[in-house]
N, C-alpha and C. Protein backbone atom coordinates (compact mmCIF):
# COMPACT_ATOMS: atom_id res chain seq x y z
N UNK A 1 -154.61 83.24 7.14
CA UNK A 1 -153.96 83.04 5.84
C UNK A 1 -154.50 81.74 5.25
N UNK A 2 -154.79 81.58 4.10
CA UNK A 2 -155.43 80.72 3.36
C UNK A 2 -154.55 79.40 3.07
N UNK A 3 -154.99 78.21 2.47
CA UNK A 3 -153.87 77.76 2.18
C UNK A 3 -153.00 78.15 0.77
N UNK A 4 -153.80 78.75 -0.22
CA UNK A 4 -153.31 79.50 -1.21
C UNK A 4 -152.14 80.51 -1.37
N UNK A 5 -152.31 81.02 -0.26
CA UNK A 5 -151.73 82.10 0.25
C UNK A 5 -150.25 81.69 1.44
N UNK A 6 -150.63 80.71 1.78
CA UNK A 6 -149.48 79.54 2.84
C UNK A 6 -148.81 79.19 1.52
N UNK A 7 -149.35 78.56 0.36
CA UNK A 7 -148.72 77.70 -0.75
C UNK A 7 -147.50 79.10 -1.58
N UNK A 8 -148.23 80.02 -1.71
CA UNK A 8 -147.52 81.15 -2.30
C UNK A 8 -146.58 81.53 -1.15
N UNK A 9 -146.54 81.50 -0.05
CA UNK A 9 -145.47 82.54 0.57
C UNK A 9 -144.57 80.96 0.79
N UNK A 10 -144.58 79.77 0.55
CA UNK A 10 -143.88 79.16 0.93
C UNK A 10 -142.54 78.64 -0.56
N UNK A 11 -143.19 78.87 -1.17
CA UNK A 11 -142.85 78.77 -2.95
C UNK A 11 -141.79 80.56 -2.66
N UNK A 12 -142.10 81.51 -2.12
CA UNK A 12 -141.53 82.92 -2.38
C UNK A 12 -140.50 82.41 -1.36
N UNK A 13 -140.28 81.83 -0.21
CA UNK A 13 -139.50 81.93 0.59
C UNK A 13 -138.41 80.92 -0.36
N UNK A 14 -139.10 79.51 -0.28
CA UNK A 14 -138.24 78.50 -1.04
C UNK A 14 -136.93 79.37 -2.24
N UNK A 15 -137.75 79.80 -2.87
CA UNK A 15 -137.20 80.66 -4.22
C UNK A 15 -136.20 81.73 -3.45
N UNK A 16 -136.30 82.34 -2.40
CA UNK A 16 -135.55 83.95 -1.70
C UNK A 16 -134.34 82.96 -1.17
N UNK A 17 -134.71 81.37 -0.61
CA UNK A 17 -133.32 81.13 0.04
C UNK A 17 -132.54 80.11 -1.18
N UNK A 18 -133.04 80.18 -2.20
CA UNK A 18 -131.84 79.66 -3.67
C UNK A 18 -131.51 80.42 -3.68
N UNK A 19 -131.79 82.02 -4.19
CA UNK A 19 -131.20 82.72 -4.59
C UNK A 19 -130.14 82.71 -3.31
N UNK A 20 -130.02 83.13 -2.20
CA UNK A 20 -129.56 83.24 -1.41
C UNK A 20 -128.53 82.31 -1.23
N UNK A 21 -128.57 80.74 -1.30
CA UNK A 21 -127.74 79.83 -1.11
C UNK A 21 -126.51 80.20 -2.37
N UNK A 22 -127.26 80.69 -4.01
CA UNK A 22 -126.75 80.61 -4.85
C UNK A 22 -125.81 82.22 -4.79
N UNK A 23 -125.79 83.20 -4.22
CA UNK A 23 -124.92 84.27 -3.85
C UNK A 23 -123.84 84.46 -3.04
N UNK A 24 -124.37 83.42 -1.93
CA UNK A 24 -123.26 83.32 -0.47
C UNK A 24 -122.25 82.53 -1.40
N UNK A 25 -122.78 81.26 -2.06
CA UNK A 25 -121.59 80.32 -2.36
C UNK A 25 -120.56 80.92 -3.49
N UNK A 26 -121.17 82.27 -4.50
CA UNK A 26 -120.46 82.64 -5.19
C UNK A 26 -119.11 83.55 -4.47
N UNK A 27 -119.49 83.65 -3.43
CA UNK A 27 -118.44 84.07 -2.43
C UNK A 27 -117.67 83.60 -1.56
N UNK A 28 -117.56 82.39 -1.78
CA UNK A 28 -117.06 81.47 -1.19
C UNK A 28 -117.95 81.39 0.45
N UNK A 29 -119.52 81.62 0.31
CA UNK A 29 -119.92 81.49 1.48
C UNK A 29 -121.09 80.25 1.77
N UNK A 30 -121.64 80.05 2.65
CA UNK A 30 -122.66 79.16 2.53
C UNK A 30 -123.53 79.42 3.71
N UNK A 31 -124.77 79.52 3.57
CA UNK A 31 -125.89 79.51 4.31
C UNK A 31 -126.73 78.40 4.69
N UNK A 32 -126.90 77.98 6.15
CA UNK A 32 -127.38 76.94 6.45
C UNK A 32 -128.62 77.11 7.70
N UNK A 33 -129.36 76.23 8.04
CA UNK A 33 -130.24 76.22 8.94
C UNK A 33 -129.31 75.44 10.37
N UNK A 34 -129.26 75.87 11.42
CA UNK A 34 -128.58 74.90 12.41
C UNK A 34 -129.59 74.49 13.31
N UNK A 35 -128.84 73.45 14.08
CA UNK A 35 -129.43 72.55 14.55
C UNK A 35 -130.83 72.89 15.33
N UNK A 36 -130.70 74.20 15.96
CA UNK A 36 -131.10 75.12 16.73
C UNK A 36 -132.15 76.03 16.16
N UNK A 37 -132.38 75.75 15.12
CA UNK A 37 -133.41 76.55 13.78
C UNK A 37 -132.89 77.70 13.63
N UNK A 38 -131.50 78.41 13.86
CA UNK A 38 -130.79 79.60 13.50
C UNK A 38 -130.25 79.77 12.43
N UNK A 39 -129.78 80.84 11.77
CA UNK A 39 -129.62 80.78 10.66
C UNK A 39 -128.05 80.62 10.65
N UNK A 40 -127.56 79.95 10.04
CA UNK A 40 -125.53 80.05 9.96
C UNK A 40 -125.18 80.45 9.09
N UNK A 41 -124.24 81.58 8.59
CA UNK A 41 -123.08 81.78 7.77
C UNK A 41 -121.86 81.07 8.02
N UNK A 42 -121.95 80.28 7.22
CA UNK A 42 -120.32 79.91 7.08
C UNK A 42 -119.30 80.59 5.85
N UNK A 43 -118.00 80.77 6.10
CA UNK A 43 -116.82 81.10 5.10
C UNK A 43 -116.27 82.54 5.52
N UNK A 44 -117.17 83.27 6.57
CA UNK A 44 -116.99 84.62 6.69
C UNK A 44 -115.42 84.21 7.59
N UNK A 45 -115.10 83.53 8.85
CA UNK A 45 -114.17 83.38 9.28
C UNK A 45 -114.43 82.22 9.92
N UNK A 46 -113.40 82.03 10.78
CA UNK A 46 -113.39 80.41 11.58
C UNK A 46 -114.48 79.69 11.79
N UNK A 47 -115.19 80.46 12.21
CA UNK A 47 -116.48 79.61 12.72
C UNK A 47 -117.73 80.18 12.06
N UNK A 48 -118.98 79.71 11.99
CA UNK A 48 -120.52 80.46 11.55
C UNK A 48 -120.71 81.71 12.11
N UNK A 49 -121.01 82.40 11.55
CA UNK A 49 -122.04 83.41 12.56
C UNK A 49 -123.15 82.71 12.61
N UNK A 50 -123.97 82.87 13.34
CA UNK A 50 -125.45 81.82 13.61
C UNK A 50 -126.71 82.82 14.31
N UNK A 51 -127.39 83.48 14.13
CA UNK A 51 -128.32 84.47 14.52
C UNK A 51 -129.44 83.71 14.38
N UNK A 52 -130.97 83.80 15.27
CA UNK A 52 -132.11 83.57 15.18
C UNK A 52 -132.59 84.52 13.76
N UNK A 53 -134.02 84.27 13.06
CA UNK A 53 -134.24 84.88 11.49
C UNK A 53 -134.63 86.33 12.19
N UNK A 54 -134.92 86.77 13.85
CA UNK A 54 -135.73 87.86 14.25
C UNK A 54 -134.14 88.74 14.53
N UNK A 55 -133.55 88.21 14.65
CA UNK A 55 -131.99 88.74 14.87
C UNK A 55 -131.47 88.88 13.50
N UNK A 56 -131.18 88.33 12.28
CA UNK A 56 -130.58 88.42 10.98
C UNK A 56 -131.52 89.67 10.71
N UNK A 57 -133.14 89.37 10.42
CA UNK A 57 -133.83 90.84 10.00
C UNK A 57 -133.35 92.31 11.08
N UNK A 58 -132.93 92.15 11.95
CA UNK A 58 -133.15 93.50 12.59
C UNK A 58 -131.39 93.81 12.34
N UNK A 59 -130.43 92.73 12.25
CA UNK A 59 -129.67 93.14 11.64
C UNK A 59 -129.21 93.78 10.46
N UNK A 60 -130.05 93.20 9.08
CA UNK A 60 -130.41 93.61 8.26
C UNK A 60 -130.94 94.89 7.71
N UNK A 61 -131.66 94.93 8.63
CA UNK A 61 -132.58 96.50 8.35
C UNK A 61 -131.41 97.68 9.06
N UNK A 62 -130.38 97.24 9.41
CA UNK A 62 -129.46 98.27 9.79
C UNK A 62 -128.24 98.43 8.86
N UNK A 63 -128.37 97.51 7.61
CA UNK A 63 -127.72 97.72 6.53
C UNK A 63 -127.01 99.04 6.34
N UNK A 64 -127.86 99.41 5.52
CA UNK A 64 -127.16 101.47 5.15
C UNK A 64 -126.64 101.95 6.06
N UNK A 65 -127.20 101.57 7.32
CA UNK A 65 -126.58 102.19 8.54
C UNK A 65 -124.56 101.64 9.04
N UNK A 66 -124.92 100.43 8.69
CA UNK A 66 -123.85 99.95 9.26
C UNK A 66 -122.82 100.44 8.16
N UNK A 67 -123.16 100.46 6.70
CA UNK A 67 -122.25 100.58 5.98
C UNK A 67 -121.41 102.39 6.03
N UNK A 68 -122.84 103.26 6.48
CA UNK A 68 -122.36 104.46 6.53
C UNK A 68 -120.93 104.21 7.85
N UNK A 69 -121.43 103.96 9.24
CA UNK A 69 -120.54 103.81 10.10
C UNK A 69 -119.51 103.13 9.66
N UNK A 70 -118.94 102.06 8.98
CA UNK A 70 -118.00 101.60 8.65
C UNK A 70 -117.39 102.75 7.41
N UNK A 71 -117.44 103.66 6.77
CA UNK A 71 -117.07 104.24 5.65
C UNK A 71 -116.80 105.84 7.04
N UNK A 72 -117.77 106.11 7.76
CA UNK A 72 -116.79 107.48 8.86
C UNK A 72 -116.07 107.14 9.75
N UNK A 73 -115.92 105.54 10.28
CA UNK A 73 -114.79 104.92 10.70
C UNK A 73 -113.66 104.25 10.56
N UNK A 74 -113.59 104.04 8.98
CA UNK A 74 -112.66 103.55 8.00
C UNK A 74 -110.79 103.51 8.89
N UNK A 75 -110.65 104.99 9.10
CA UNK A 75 -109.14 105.10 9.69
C UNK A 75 -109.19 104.21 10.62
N UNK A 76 -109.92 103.96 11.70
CA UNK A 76 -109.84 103.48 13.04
C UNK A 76 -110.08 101.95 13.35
N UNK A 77 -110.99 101.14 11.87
CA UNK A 77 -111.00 100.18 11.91
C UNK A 77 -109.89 98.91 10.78
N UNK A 78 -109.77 97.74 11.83
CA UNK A 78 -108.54 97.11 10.94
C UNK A 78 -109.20 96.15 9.84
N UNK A 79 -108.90 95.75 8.47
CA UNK A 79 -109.19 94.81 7.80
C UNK A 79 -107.80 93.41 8.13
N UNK A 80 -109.42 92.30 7.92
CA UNK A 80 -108.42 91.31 7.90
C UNK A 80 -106.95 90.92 7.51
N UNK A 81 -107.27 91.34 5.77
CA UNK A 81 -106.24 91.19 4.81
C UNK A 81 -104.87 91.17 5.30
C-alpha cells in the first residue's frame, strides 16, 4: 500500500469513527479506544462492552442475523425497561 493510499484509508477511517462517535452519543452512547486497543461501548448498561476491532466486525457481520433471532424469539426474551 502506497503512502497515498495509507493517507486515504487513514482520512476514511478518521471520518467512519466521527460519524460513529457522533451517532453513539446521540443515544446517549459513547465509543472509545481502551487501554488495551479494544474497542468500548459505553451507556449500553453498567459497564462497557469492550471487544477487540476482529471481534466487533465478526459481530457485526451477524447483524440481520441477530436481529432476525431476536424478532422469532421476542416471547421468550426479557427487555430491560
Amino acid at each position: 500500500m502506497g503512502d497515498e493510499d495509507a493517507n486515504a484509508e487513514l482520512a476514511r477511517l478518521r471520518a467512519e469513527n466521527e460519524r460513529l462517535r457522533r451517532t453513539a452519543a446521540s443515544r446517549g452512547m459513547t465509543i472509545k479506544v481502551s487501554e488495551k486497543g479494544g474497542v468500548s461501548v459505553y451507556g449500553l448498561g453498567r459497564f462497557p462492552v469492550t471487544l477487540y476491532k476482529e471481534q466487533w466486525l465478526k459481530l457485526l457481520d451477524l447483524a440481520d442475523e441477530l436481529r432476525t433471532f431476536i424478532r422469532e424469539n421476542d416471547a421468550m426474551l426479557k427487555s430491560k425497561s
